[in-house]
Protein backbone atom coordinates (compact mmCIF):
# COMPACT_ATOMS: atom_id res chain seq x y z
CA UNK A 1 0.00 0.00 0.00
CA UNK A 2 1.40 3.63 -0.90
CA UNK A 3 1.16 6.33 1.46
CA UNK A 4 -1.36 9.26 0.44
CA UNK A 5 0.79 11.93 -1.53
CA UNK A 6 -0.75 15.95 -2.15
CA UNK A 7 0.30 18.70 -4.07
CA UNK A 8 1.65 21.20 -1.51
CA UNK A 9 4.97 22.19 -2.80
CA UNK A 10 5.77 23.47 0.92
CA UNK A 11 4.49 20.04 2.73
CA UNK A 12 2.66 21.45 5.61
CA UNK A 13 2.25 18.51 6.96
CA UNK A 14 5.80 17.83 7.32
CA UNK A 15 6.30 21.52 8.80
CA UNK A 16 3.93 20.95 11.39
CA UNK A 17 5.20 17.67 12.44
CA UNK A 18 8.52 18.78 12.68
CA UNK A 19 7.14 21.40 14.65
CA UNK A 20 5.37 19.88 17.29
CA UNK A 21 8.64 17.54 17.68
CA UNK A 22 10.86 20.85 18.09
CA UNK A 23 7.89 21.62 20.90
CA UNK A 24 8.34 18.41 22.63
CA UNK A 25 12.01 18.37 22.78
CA UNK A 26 12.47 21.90 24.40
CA UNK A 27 9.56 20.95 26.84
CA UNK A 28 11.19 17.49 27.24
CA UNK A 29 14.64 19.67 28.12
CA UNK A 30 12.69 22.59 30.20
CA UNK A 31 10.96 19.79 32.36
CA UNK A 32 14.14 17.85 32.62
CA UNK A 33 16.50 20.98 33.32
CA UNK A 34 13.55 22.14 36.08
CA UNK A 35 13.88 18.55 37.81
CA UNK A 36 17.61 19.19 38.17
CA UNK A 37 18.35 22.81 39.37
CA UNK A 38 15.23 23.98 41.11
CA UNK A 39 15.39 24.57 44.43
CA UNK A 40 13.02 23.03 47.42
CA UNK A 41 11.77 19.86 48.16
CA UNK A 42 13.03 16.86 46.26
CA UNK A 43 9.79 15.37 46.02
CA UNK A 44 7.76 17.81 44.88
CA UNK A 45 10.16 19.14 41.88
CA UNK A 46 10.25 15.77 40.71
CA UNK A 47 6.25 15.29 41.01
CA UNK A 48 6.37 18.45 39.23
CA UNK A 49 9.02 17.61 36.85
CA UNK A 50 7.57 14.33 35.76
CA UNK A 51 3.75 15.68 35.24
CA UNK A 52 5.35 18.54 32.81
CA UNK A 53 7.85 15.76 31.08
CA UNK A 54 4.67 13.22 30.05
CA UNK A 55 3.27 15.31 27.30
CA UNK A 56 6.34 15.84 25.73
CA UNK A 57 6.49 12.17 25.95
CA UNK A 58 3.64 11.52 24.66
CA UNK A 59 3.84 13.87 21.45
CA UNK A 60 7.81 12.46 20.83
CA UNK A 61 6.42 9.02 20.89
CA UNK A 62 3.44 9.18 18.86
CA UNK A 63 4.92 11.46 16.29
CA UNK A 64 5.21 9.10 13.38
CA UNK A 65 1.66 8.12 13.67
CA UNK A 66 0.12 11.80 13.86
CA UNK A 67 2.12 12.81 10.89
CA UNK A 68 1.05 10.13 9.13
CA UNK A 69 -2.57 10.73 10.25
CA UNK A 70 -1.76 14.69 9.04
CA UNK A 71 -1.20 13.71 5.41
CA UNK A 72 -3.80 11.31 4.98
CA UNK A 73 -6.35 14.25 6.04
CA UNK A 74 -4.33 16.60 4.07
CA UNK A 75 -4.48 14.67 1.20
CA UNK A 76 -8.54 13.91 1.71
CA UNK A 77 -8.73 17.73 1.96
CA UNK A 78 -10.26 18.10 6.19
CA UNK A 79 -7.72 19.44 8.57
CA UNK A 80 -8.60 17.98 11.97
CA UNK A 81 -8.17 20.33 14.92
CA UNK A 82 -6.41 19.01 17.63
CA UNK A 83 -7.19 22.05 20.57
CA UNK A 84 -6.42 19.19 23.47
CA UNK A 85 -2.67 19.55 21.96
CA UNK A 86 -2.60 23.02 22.17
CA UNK A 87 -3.59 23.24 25.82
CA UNK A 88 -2.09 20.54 27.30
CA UNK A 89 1.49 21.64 26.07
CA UNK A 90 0.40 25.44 27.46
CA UNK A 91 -0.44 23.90 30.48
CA UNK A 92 2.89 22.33 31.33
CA UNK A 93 4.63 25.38 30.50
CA UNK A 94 2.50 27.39 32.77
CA UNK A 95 2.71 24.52 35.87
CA UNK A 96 6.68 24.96 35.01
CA UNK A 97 6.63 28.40 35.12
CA UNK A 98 4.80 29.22 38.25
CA UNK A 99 6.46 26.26 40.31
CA UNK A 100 9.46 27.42 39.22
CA UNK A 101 8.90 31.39 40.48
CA UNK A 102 6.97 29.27 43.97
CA UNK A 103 9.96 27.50 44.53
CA UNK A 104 12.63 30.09 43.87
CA UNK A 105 10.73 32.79 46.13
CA UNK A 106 10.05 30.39 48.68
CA UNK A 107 13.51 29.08 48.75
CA UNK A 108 15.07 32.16 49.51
């Protein structure tokens, strides 16, 4: 069986896979980097840590199968809106964030 081909010269598809994989590495790295110089309680940085590393996780390991899912709707002509994504990934940035300024101000 070929996979679906279309006739965007600039492969969006591929663009926005690559992109959410760029977005999962640096949250990967931010997570990771957050588990091993913020300050306070072991415990809780590493809860912390860990809840903020699964979706980047998640999106690195199912990346081959939501690209190809991308071009198969690209190809069929809908475009599939995946909003959970979006907020998820904005969500672990913001826990990050906050804990981070928590634990620093706290710390001090």
């Amino acid at each position: 069986m070929t996979p679906p081909t279309h006739g965007d010269p600039g492969l969006q598809p591929e663009r926005t896979s690559l992109a959410w994989l760029r977005t999962a590495a640096v949250l990967g790295a931010v997570a990771l980097g957050f588990m091993r110089f913020a300050p306070g309680p072991g415990i809780v940085v590493v809860v912390i840590g860990l809840l903020c590393l699964a979706p980047a996780l998640y999106l690195l390991l199912t990346a081959g199968r939501g690209h190809r899912a991308r071009v198969r709707r690209f190809a069929a002509g809908t475009a599939a809106q995946h909003w959970w994504r979006n907020v998820v990934v904005t969500a672990a940035v913001a826990v990050l964030a906050l804990a981070a300024v928590v634990l620093i101000v706290t710390s001090s």
